[in-house]
N, C-alpha and C. Protein backbone atom coordinates (compact mmCIF):
# COMPACT_ATOMS: atom_id res chain seq x y z
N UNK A 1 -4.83 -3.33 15.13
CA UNK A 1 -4.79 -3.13 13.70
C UNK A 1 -3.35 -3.23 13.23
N UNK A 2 -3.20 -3.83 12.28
CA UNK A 2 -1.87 -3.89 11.37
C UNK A 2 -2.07 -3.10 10.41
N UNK A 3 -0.80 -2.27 10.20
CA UNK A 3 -0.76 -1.08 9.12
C UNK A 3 0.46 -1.25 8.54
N UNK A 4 0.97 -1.30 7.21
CA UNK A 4 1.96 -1.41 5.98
C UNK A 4 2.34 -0.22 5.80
N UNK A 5 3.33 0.41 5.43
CA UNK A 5 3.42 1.54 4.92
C UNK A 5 4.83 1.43 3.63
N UNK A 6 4.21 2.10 2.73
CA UNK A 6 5.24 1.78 1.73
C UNK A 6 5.35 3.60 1.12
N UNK A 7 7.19 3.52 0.83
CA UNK A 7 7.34 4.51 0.03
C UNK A 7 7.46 4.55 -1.10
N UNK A 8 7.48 5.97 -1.48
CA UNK A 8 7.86 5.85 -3.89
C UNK A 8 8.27 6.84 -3.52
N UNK A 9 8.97 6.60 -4.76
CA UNK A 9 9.38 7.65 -5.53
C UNK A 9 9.26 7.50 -6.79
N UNK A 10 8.30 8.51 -7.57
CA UNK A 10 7.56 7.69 -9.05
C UNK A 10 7.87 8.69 -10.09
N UNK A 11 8.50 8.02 -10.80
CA UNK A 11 9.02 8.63 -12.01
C UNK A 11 8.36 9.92 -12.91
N UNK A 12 8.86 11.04 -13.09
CA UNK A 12 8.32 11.40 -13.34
C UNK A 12 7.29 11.42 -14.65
N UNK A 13 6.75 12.15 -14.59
CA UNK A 13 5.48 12.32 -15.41
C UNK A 13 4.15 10.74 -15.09
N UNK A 14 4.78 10.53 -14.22
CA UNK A 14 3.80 9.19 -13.98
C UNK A 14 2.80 9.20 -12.90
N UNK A 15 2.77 10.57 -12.42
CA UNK A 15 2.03 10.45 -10.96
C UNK A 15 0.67 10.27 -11.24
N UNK A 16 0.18 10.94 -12.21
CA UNK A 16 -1.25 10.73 -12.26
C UNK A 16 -1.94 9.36 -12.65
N UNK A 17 -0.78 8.51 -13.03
CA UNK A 17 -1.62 7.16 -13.20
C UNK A 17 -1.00 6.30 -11.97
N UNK A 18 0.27 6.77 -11.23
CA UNK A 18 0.63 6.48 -10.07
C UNK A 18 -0.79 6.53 -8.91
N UNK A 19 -0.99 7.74 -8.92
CA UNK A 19 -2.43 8.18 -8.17
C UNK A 19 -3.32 7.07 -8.89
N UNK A 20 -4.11 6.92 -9.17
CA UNK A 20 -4.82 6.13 -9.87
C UNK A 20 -4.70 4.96 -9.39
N UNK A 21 -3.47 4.10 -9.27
CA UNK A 21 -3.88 2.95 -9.41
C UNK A 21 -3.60 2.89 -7.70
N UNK A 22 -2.33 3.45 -6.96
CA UNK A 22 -2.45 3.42 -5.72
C UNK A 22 -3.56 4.04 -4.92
N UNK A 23 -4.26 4.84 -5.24
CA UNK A 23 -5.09 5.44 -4.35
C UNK A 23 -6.45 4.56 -3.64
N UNK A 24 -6.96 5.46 -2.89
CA UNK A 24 -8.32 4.25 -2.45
C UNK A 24 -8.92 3.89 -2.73
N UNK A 25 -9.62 3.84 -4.05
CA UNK A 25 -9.93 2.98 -4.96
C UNK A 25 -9.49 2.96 -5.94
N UNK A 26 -8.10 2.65 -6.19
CA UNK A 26 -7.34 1.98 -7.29
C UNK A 26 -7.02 0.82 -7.42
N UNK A 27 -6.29 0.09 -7.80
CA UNK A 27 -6.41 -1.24 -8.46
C UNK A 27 -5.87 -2.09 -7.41
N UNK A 28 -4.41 -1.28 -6.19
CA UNK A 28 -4.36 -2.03 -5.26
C UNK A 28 -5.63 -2.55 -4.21
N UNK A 29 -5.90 -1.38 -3.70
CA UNK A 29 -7.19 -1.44 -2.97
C UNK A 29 -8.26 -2.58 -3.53
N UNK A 30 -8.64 -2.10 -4.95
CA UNK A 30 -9.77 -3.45 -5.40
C UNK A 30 -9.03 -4.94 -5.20
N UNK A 31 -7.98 -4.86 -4.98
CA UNK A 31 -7.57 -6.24 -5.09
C UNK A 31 -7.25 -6.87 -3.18
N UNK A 32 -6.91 -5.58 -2.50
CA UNK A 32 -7.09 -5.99 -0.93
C UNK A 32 -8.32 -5.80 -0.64
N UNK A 33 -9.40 -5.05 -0.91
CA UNK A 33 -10.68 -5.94 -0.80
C UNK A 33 -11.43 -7.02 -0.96
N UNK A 34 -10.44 -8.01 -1.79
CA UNK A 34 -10.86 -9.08 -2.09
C UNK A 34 -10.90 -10.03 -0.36
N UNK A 35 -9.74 -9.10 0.78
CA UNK A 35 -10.09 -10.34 2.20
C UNK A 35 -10.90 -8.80 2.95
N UNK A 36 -11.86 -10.01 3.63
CA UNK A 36 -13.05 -8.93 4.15
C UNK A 36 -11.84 -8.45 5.44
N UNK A 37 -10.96 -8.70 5.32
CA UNK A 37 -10.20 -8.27 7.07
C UNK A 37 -8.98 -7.16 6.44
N UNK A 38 -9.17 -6.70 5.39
CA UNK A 38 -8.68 -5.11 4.61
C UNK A 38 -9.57 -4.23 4.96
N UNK A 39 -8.66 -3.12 5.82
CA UNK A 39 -9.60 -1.93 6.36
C UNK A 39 -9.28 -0.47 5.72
N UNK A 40 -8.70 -0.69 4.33
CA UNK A 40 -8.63 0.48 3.39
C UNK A 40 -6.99 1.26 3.64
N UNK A 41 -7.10 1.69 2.63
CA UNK A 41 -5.99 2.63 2.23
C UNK A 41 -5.67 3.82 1.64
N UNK A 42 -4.65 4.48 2.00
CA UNK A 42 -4.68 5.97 1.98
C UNK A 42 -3.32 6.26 1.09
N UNK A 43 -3.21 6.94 0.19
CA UNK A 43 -2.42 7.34 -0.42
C UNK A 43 -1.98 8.88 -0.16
N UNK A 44 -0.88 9.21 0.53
CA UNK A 44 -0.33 10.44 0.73
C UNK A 44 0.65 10.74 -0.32
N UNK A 45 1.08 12.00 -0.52
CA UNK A 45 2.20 12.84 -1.17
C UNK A 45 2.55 13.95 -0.41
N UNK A 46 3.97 13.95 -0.39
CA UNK A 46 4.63 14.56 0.01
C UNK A 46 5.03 16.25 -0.66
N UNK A 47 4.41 16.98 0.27
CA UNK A 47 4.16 18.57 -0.34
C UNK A 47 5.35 19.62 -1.06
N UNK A 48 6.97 18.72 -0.05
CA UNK A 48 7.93 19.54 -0.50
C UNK A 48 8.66 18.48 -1.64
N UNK A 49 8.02 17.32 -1.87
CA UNK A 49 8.92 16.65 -2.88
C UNK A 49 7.52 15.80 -3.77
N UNK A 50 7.21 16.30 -4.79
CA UNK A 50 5.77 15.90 -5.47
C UNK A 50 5.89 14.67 -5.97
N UNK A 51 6.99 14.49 -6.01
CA UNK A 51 7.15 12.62 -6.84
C UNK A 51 7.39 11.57 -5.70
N UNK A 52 7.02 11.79 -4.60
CA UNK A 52 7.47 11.33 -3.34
C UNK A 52 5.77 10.77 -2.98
N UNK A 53 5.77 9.46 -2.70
CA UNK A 53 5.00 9.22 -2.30
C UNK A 53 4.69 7.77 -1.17
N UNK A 54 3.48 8.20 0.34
CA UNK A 54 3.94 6.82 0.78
C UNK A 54 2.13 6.32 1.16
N UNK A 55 2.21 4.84 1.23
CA UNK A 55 1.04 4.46 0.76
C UNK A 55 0.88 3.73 2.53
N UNK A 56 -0.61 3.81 3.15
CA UNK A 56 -0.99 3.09 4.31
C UNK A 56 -1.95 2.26 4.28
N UNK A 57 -1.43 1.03 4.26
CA UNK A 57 -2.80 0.24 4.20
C UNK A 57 -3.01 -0.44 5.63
N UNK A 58 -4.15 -0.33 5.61
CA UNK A 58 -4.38 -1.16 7.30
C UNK A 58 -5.34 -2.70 6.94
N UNK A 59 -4.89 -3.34 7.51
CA UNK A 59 -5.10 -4.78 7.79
C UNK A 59 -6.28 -5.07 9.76
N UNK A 60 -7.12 -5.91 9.77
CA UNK A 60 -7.27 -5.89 10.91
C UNK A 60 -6.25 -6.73 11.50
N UNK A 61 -5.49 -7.47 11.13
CA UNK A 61 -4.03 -7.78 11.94
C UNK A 61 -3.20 -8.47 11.07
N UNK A 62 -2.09 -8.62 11.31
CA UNK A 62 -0.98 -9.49 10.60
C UNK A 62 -1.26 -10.59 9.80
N UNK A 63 -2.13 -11.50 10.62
CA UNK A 63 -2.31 -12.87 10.25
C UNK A 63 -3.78 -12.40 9.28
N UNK A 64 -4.06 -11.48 8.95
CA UNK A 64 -4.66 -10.95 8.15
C UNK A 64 -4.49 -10.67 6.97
N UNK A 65 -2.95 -9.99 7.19
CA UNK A 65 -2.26 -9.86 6.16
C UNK A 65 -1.81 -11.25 4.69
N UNK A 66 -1.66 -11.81 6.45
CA UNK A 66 -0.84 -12.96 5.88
C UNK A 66 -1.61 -14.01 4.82
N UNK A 67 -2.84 -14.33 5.71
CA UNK A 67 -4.09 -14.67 5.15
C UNK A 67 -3.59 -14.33 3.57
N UNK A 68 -3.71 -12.95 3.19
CA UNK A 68 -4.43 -12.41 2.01
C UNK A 68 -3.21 -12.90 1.24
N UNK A 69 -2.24 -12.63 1.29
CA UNK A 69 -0.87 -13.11 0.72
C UNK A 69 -0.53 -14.58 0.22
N UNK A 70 -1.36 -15.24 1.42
CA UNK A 70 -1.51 -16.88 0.79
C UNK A 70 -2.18 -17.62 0.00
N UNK A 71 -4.23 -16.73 0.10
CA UNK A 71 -4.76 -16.40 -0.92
C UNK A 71 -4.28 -15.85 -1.99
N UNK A 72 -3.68 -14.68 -2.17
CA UNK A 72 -4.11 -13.78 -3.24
C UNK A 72 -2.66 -13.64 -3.80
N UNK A 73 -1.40 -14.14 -2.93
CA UNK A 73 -0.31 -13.93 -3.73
C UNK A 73 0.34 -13.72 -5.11
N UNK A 74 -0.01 -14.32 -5.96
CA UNK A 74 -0.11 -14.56 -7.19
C UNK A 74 -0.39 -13.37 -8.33
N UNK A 75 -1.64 -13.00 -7.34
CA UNK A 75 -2.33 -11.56 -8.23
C UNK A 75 -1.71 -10.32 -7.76
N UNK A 76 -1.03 -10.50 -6.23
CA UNK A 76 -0.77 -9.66 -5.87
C UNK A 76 0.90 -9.42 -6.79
N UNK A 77 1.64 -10.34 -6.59
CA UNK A 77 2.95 -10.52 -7.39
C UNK A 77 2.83 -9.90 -8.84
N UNK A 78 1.52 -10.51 -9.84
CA UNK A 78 1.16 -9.60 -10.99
C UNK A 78 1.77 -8.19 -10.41
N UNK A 79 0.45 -8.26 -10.18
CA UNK A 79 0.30 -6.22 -10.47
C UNK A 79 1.52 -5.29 -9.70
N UNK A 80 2.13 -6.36 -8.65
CA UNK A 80 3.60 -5.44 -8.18
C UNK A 80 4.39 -5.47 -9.65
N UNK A 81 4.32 -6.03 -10.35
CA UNK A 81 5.43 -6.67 -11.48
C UNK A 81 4.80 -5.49 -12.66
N UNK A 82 3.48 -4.98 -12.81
CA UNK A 82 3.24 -4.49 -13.64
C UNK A 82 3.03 -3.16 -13.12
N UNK A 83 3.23 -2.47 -11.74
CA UNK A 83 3.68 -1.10 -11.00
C UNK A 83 5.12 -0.76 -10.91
N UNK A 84 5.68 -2.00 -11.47
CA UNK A 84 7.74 -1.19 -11.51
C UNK A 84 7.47 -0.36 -12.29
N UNK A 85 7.34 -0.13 -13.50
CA UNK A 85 7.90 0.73 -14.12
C UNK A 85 6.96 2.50 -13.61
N UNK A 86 6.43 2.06 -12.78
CA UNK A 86 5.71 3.39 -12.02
C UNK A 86 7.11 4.34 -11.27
N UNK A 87 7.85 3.43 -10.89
CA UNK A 87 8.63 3.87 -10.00
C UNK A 87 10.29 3.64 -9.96
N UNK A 88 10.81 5.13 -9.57
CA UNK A 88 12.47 4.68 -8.89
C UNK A 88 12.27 4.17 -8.64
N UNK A 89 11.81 4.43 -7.18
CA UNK A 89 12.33 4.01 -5.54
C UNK A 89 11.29 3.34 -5.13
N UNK A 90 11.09 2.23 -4.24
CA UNK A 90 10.36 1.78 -3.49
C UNK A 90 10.94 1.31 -2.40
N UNK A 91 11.57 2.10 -1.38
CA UNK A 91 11.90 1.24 0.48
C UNK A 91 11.05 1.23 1.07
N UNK A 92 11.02 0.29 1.78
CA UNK A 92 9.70 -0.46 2.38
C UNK A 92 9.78 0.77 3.66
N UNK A 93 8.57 1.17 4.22
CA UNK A 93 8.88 1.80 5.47
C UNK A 93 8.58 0.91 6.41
N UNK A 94 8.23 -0.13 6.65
CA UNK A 94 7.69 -1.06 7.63
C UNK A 94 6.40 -1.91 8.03
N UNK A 95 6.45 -2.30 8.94
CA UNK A 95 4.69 -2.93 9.17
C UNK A 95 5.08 -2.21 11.00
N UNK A 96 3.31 -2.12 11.26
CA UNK A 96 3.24 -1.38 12.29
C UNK A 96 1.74 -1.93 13.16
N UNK A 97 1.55 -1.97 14.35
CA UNK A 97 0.69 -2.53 14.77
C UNK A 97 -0.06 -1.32 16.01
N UNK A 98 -1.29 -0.81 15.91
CA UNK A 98 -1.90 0.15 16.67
C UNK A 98 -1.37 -0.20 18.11
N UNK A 99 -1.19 0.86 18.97
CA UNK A 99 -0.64 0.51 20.54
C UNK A 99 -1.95 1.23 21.15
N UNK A 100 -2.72 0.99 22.27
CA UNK A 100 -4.02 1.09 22.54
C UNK A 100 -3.71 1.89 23.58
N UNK A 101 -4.63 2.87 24.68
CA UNK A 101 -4.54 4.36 25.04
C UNK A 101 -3.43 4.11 25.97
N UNK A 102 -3.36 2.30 26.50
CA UNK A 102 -2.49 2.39 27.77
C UNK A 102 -1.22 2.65 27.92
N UNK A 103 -0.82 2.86 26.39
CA UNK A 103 0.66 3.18 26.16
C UNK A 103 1.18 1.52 26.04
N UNK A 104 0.75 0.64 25.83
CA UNK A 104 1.38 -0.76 25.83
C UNK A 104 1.56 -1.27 24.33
């Protein structure tokens, strides 16, 4: 499995439509369901800092990802363009790939 993880930091008074559109069925999600190889996403917040937030989406693999990006780029570029003003901060935390029981 390939997993994304992205941080915020979202301005205040904006969390509740922050929540909304990032969460698991918010507007990102409806739009990575569009490739059947999106295995959902989880929206966390951070307990000691409430405007802090980091988002996990899992992919069944990279070229999954990638897939959807070559498809769907376009729409996806929209709605990043129309989530700035959601947010300070956005540093990427990385892409990450499941390591299986053998430790490999």
């Amino acid at each position: 499995m390939y997993v994304r993880l992205c941080e915020f930091l979202v301005r205040a008074g904006s969390q509740e439509e922050f929540a909304r559109i990032y969460g698991s069925d918010g507007d990102w999600a409806v739009l990575f369901r569009r490739s059947r190889e999106f295995c959902g996403t989880e929206l966390l917040r951070d307990v000691e800092t409430p405007r802090r937030y980091v988002t996990i989406d899992r992919w069944v693999s990279q070229a999954a990802w990638d897939s959807f990006l070559k498809n769907f780029g376009e729409e996806y570029r929209t709605l990043d363009v129309a989530c700035e003003r959601l947010n300070e901060e956005e540093p990427p935390l990385g892409s990450f790939v499941t390591v299986d029981s053998g430790g490999r």
